[in-house]
C-alpha atoms as a PDB file:
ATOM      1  CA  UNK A   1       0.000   0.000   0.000  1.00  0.00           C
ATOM      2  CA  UNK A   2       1.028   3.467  -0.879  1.00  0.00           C
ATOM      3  CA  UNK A   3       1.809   5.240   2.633  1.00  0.00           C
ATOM      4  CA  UNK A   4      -0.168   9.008   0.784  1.00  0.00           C
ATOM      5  CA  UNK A   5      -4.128   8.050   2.121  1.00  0.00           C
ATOM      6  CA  UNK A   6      -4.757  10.478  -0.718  1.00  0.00           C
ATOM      7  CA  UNK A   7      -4.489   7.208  -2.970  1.00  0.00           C
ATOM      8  CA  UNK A   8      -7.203   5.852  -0.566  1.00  0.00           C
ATOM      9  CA  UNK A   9      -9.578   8.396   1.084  1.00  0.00           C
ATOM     10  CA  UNK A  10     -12.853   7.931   1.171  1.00  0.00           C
ATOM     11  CA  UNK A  11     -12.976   4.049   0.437  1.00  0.00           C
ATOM     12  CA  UNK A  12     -14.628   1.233   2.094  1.00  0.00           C
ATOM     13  CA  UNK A  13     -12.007   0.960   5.148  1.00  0.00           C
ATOM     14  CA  UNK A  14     -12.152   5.182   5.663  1.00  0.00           C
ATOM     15  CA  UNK A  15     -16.064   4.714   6.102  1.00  0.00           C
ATOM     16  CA  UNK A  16     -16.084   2.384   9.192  1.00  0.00           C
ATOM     17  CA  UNK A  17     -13.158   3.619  10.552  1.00  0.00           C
ATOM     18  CA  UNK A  18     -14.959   7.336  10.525  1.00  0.00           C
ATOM     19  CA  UNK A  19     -17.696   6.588  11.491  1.00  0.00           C
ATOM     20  CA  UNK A  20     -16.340   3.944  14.760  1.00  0.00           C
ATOM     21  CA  UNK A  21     -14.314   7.178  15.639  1.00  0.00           C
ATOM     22  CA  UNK A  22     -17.211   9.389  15.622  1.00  0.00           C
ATOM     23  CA  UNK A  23     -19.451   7.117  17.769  1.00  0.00           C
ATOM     24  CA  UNK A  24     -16.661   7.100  20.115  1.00  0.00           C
ATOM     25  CA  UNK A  25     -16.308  10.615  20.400  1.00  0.00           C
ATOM     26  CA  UNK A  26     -20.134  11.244  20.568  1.00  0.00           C
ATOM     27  CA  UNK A  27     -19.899   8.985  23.613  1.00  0.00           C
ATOM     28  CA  UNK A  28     -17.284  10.994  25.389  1.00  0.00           C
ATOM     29  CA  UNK A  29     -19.170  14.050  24.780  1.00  0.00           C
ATOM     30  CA  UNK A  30     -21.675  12.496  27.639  1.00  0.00           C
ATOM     31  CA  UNK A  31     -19.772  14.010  29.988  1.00  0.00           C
ATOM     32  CA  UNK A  32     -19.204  17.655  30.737  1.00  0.00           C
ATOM     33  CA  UNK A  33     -15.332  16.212  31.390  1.00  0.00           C
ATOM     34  CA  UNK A  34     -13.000  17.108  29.220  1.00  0.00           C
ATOM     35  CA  UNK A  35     -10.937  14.700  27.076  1.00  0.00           C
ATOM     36  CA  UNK A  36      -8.338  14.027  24.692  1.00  0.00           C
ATOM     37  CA  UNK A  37      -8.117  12.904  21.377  1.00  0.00           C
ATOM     38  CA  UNK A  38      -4.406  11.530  20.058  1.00  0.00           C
ATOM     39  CA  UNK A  39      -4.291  10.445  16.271  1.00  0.00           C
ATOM     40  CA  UNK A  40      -0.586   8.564  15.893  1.00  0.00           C
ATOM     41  CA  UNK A  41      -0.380   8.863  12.112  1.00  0.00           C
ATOM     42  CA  UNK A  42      -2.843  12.117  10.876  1.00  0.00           C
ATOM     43  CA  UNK A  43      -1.875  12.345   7.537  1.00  0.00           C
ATOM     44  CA  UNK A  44      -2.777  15.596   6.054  1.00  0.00           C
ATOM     45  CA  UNK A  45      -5.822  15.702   7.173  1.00  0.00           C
ATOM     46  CA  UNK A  46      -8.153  16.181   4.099  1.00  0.00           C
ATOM     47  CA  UNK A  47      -8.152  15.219   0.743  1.00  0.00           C
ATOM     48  CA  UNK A  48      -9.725  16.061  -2.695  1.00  0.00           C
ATOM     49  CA  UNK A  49     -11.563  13.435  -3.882  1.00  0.00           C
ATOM     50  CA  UNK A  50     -10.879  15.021  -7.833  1.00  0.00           C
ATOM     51  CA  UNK A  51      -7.001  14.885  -7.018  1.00  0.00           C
ATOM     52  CA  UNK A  52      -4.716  13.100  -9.147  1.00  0.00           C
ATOM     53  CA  UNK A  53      -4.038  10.422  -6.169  1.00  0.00           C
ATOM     54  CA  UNK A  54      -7.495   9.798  -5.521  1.00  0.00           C
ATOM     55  CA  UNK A  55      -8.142   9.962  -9.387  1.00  0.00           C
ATOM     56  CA  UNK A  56      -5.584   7.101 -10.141  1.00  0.00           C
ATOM     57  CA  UNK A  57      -7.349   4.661  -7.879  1.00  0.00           C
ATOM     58  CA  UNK A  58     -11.031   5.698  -7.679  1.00  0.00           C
ATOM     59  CA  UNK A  59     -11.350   4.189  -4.762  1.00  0.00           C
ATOM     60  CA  UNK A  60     -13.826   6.564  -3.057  1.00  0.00           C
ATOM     61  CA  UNK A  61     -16.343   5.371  -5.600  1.00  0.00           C
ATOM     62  CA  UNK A  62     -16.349   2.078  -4.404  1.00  0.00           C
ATOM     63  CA  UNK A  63     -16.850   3.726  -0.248  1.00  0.00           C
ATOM     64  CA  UNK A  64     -18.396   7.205   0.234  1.00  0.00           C
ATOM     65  CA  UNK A  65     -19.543   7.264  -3.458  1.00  0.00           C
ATOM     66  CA  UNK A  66     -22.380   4.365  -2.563  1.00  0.00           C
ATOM     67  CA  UNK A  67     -23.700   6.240   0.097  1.00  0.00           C
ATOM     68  CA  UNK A  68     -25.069   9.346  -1.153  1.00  0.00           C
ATOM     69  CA  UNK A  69     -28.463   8.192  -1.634  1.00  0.00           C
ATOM     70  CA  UNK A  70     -28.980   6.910   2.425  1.00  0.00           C
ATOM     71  CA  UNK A  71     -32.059   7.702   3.992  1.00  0.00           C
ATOM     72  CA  UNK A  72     -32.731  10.444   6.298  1.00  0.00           C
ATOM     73  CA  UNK A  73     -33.221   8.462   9.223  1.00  0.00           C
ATOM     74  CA  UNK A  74     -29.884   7.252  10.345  1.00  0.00           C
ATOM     75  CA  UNK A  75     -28.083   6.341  13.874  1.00  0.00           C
ATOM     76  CA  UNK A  76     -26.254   9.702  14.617  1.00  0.00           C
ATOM     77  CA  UNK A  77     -22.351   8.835  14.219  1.00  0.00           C
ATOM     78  CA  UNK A  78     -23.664   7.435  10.468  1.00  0.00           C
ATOM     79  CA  UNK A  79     -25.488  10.590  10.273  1.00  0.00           C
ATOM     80  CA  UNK A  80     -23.025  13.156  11.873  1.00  0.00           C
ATOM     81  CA  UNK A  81     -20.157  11.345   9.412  1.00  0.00           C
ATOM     82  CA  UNK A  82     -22.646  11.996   5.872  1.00  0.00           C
ATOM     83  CA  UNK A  83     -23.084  15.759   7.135  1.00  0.00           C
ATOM     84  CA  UNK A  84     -19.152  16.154   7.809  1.00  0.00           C
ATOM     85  CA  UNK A  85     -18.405  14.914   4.200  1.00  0.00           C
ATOM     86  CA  UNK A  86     -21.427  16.860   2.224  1.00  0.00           C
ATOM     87  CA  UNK A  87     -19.879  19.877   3.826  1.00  0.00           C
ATOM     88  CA  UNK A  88     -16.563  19.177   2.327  1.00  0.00           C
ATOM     89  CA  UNK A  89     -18.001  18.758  -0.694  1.00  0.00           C
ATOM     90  CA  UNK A  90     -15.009  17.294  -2.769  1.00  0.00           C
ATOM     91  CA  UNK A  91     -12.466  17.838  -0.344  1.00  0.00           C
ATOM     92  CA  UNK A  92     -12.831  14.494   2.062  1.00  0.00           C
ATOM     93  CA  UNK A  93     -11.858  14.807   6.113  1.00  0.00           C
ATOM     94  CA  UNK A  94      -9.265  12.743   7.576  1.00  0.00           C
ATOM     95  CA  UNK A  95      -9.654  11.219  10.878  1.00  0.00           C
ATOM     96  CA  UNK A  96      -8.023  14.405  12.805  1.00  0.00           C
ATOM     97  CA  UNK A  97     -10.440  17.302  10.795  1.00  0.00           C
ATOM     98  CA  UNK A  98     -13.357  14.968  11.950  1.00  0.00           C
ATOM     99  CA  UNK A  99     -11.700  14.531  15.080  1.00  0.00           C
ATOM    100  CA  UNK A 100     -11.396  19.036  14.994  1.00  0.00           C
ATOM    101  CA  UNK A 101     -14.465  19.468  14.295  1.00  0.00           C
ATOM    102  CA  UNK A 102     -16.505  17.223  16.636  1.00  0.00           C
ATOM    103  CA  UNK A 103     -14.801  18.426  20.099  1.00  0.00           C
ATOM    104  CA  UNK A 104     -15.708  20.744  22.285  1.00  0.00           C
ATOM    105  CA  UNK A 105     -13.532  23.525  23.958  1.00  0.00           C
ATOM    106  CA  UNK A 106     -12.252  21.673  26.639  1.00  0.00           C
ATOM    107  CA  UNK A 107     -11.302  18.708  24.685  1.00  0.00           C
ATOM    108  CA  UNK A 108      -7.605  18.653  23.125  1.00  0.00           C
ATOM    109  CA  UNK A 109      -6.718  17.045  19.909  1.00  0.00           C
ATOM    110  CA  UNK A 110      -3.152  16.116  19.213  1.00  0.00           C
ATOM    111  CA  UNK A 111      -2.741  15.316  16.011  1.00  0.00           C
ATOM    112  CA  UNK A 112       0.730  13.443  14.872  1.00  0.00           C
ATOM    113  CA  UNK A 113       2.303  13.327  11.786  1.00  0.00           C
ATOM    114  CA  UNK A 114       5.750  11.725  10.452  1.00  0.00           C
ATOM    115  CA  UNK A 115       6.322  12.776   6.602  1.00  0.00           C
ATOM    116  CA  UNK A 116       7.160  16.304   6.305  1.00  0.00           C
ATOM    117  CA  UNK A 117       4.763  16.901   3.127  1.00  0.00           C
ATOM    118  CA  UNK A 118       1.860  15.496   4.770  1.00  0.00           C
ATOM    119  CA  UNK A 119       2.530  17.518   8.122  1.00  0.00           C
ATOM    120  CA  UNK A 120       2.727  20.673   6.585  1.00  0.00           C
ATOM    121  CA  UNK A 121      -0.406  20.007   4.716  1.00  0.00           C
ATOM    122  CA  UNK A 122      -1.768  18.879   7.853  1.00  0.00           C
ATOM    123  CA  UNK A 123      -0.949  22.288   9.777  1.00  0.00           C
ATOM    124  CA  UNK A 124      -3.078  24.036   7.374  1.00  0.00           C
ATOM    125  CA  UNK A 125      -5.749  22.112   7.791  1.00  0.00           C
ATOM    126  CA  UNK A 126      -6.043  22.134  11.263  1.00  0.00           C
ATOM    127  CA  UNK A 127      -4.852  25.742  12.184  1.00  0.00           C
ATOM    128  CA  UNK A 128      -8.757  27.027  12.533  1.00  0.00           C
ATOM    129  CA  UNK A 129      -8.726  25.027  15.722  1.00  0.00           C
ATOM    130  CA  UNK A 130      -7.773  26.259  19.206  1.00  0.00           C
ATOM    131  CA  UNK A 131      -7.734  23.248  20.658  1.00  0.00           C
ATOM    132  CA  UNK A 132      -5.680  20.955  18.025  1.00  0.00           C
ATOM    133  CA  UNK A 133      -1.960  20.785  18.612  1.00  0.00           C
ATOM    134  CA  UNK A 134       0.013  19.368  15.440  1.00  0.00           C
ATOM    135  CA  UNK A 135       3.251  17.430  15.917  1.00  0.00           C
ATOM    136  CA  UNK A 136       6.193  16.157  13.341  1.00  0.00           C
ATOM    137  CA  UNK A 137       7.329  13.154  14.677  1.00  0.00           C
ATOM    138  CA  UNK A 138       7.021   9.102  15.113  1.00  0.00           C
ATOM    139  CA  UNK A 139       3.448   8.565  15.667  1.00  0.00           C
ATOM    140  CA  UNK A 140       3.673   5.305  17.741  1.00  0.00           C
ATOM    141  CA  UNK A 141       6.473   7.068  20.120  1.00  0.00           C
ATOM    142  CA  UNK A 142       4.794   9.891  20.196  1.00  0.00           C
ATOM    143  CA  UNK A 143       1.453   8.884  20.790  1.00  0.00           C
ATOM    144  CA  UNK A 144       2.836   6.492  24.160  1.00  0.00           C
ATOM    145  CA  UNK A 145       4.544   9.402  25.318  1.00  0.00           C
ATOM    146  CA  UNK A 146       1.768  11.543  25.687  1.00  0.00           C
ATOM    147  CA  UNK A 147      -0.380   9.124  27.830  1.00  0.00           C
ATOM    148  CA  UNK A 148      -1.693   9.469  29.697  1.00  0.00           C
ATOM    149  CA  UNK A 149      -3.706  12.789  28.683  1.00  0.00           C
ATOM    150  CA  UNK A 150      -4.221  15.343  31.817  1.00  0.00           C
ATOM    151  CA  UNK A 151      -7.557  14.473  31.865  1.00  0.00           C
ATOM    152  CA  UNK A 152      -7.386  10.793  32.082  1.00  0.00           C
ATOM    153  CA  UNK A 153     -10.253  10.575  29.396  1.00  0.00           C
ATOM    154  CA  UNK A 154      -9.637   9.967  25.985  1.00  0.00           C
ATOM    155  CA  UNK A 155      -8.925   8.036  22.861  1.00  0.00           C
ATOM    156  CA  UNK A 156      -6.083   6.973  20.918  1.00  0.00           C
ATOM    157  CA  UNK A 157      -6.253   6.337  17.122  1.00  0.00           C
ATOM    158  CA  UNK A 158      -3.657   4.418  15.829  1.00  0.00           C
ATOM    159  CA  UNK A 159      -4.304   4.095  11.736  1.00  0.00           C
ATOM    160  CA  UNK A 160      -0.522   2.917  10.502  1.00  0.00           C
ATOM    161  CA  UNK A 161       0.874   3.198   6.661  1.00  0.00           C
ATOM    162  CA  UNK A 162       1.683  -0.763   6.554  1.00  0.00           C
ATOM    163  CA  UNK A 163       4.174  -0.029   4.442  1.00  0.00           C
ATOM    164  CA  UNK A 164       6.583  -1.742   7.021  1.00  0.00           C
ATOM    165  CA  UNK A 165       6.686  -6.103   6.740  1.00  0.00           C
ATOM    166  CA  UNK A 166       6.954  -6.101  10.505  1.00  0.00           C
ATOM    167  CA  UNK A 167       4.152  -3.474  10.774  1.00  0.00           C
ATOM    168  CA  UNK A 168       1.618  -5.669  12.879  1.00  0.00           C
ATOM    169  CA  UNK A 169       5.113  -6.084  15.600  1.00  0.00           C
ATOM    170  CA  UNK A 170       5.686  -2.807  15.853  1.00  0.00           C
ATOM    171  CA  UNK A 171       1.675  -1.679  16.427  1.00  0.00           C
ATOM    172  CA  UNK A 172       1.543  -4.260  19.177  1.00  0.00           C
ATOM    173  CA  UNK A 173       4.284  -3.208  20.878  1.00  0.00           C
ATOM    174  CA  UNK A 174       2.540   0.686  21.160  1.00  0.00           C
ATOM    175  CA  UNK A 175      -0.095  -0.619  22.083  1.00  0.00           C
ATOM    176  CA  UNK A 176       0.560  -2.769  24.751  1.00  0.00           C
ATOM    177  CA  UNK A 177       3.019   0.339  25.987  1.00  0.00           C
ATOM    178  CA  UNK A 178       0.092   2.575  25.968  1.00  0.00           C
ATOM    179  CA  UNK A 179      -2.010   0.650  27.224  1.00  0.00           C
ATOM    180  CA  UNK A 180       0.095  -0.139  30.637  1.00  0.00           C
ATOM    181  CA  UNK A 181       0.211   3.829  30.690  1.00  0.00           C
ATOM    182  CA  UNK A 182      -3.700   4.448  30.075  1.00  0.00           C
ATOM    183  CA  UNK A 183      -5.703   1.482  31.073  1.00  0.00           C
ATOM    184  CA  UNK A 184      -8.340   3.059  31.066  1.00  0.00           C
ATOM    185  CA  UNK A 185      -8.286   4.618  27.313  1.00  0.00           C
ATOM    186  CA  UNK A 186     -10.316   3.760  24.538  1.00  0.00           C
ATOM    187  CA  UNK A 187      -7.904   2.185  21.487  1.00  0.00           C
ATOM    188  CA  UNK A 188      -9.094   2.411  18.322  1.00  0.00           C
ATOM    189  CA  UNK A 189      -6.682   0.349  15.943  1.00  0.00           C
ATOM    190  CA  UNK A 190      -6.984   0.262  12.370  1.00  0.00           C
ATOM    191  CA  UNK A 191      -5.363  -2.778  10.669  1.00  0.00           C
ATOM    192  CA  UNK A 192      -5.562  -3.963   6.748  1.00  0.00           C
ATOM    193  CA  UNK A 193      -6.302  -7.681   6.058  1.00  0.00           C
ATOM    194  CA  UNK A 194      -4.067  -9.231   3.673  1.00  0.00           C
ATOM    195  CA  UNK A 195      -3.369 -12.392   5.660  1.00  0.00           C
ATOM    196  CA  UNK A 196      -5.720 -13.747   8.615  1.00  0.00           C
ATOM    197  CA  UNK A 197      -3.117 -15.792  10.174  1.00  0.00           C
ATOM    198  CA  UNK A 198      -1.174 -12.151  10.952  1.00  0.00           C
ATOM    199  CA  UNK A 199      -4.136 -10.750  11.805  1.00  0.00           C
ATOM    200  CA  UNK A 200      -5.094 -13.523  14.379  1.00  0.00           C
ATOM    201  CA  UNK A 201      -1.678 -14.090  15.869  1.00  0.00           C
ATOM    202  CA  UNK A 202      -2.114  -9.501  16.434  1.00  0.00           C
ATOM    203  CA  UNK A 203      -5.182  -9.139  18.362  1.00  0.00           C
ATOM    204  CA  UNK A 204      -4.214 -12.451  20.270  1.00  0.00           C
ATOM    205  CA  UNK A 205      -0.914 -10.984  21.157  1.00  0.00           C
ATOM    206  CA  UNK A 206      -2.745  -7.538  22.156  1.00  0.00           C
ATOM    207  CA  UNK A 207      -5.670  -9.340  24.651  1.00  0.00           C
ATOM    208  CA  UNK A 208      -3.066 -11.705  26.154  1.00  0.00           C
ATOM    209  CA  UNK A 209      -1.563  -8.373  27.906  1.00  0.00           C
ATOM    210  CA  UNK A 210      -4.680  -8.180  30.247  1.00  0.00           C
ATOM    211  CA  UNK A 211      -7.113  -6.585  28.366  1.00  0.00           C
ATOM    212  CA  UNK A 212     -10.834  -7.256  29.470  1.00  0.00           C
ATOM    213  CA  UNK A 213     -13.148  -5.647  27.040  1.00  0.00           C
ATOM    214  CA  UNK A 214     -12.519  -5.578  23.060  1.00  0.00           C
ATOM    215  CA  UNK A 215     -14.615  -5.365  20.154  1.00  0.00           C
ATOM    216  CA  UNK A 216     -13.302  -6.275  16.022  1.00  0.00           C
ATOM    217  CA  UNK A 217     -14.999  -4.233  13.555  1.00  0.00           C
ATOM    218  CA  UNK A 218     -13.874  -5.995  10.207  1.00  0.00           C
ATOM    219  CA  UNK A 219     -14.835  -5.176   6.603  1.00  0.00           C
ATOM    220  CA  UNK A 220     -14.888  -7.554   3.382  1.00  0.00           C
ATOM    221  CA  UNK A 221     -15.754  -6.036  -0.167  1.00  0.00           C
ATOM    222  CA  UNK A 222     -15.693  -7.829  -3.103  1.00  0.00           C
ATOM    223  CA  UNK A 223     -12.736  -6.917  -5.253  1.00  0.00           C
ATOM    224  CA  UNK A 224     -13.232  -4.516  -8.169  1.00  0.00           C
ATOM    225  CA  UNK A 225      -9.545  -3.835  -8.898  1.00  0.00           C
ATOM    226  CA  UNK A 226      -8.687  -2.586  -5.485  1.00  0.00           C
ATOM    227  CA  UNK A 227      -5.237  -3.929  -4.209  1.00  0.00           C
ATOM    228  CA  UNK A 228      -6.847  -3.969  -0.277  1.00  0.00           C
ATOM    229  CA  UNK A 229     -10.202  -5.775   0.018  1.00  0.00           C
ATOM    230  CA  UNK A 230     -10.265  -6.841   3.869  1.00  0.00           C
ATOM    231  CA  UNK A 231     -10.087  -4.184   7.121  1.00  0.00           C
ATOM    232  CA  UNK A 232     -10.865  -3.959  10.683  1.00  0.00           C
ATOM    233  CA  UNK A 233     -10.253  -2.094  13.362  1.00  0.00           C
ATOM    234  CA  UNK A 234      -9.741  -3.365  16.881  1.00  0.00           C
ATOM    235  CA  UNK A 235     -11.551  -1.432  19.532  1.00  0.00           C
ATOM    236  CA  UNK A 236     -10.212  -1.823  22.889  1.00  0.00           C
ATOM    237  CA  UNK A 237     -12.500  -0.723  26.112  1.00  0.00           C
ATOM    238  CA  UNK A 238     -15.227   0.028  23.510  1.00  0.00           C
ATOM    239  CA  UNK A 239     -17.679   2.608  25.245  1.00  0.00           C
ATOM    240  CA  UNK A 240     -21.115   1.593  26.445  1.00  0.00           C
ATOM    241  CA  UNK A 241     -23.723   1.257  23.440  1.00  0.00           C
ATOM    242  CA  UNK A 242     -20.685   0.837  20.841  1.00  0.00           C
ATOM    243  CA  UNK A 243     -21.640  -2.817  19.741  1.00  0.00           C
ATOM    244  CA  UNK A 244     -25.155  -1.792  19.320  1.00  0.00           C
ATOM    245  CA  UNK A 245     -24.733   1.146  17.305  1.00  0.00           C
ATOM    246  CA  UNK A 246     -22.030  -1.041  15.438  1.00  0.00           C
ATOM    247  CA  UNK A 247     -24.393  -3.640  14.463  1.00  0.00           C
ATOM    248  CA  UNK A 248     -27.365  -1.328  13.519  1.00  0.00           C
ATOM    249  CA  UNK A 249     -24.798   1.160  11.090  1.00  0.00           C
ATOM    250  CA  UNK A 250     -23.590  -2.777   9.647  1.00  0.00           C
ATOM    251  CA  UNK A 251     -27.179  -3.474   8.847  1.00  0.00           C
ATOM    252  CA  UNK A 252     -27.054   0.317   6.626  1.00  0.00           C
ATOM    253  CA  UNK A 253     -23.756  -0.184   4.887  1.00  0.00           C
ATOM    254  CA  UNK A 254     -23.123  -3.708   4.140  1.00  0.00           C
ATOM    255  CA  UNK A 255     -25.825  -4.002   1.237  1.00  0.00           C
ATOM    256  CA  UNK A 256     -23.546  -1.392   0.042  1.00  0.00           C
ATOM    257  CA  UNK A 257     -20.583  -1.408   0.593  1.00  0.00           C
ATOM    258  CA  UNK A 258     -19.840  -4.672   1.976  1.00  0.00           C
ATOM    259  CA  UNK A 259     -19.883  -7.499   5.145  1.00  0.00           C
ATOM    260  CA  UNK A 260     -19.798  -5.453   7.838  1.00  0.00           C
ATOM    261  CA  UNK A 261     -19.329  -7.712  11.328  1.00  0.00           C
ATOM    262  CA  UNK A 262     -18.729  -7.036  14.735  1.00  0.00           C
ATOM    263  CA  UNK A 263     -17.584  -9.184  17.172  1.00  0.00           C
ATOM    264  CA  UNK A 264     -16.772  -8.919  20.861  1.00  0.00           C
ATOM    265  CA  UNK A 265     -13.273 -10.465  21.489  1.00  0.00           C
ATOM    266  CA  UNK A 266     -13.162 -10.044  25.097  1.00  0.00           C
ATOM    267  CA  UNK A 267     -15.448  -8.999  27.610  1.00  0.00           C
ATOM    268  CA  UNK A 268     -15.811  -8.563  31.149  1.00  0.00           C
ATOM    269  CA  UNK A 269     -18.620 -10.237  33.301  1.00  0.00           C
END
């Protein structure tokens, strides 16, 4: 996979991953509380869908292009995500401008980015926000070094390139760092699927440190040229309510985008 998302905003994977993170952060908006928001590798931030990078794969058709014509009546992080992209019109949001525009004042976005190109582009984008702090630097050291956040609320989105062929090796080991720091975080890993075996051997490397509660979001498409056709993200200490509203958004977009499952792989009595 090309590391620039710009080859692959707005397809199948960006969808559930968007709209996971903004049912997340609707739940933390419960509270009056403040919290923090830490995205390990931001990218720039947004990206235009008529771009020469988007362009040479199309893959947006085969995501956010099959949901245009959705009903009105829609569970609210599927809803709030539809909104966020109309209002971009061709210009797609990234994880942290979605991230930047769903907080409140009190909440505090740190955004992380490694390629110099991207983080420039990703300063821009993010400079209307008070509250969103941009970084140049190694997302997965980064990220572990901030936890935990003042506020001891939060989530951490770690969405890695893969361009690496011990990738999966070097996610678990942030993880399981940041997770020793901030126990009590919400995780929310994206992964691609090119092999089940590495994905297995992952997530059963990640709940053997001690963690209780975790939900797998996972996505299947049929292929249509696309070089990635299986994602998921792994959601550790998933808020209340997040399988639910997981299973009733899968019910929306698989009969168009794909076979969207959820699937608890630990939980707490």
């Amino acid at each position: 996979m090309n590391y620039r998302h710009g080859y692959h905003a707005g397809n199948f994977a960006d969808v559930v991953k968007h709209v996971a993170l903004i049912q997340i952060l609707q739940y933390l908006k419960n509270k009056d509380t403040a919290f923090a928001v830490i995205d390990s590798h931001a990218g720039r931030g947004a990206y235009d869908l008529t771009g020469t990078e988007a362009g040479k794969t199309g893959e947006a058709r085969n995501g956010v292009g099959r949901l245009a014509d959705l009903p009105g009546d829609l569970p609210e992080a599927l809803a709030i995500y539809l909104a966020l992209v109309k209002e971009g019109g061709v210009v797609y949001p990234g994880s942290p401008l979605i991230a930047a525009n769903l907080l409140r004042p009190q909440d505090r976005l740190t955004a992380i980015e490694k390629h110099p190109e991207e983080f420039a582009a990703l300063e821009t984008v993010l400079s209307p926000f008070r509250n969103a702090a941009v970084e140049n630097g190694d997302g997965y050291r980064r990220a572990v070094k901030l936890l935990p956040p003042p506020s001891r609320r939060g989530l951490v989105l770690i969405d890695p390139p893969f361009e690496a062929t011990d990738e999966f090796e070097t996610l678990g080991r942030a993880v399981r760092e940041g997770y020793r720091k901030f126990a009590t975080g919400i995780y929310l890993i994206w992964y691609p699927i090119k092999s089940q075996s590495d994905v297995d051997a992952f997530t059963g490397e990640i709940l053997a440190g001690g963690i209780t509660k975790a939900v797998r979001v996972e996505i299947a498409i049929t292929p249509d040229g696309e070089k990635l056709s299986r994602a998921g993200l792994l959601v550790i200490n998933p808020p209340y309510g997040f399988d639910t509203a997981m299973y009733a958004i899968a019910a929306i977009l698989s009969p168009r985008l794909g076979q969207l499952t959820v699937t608890w792989m630990a939980r707490a009595e």
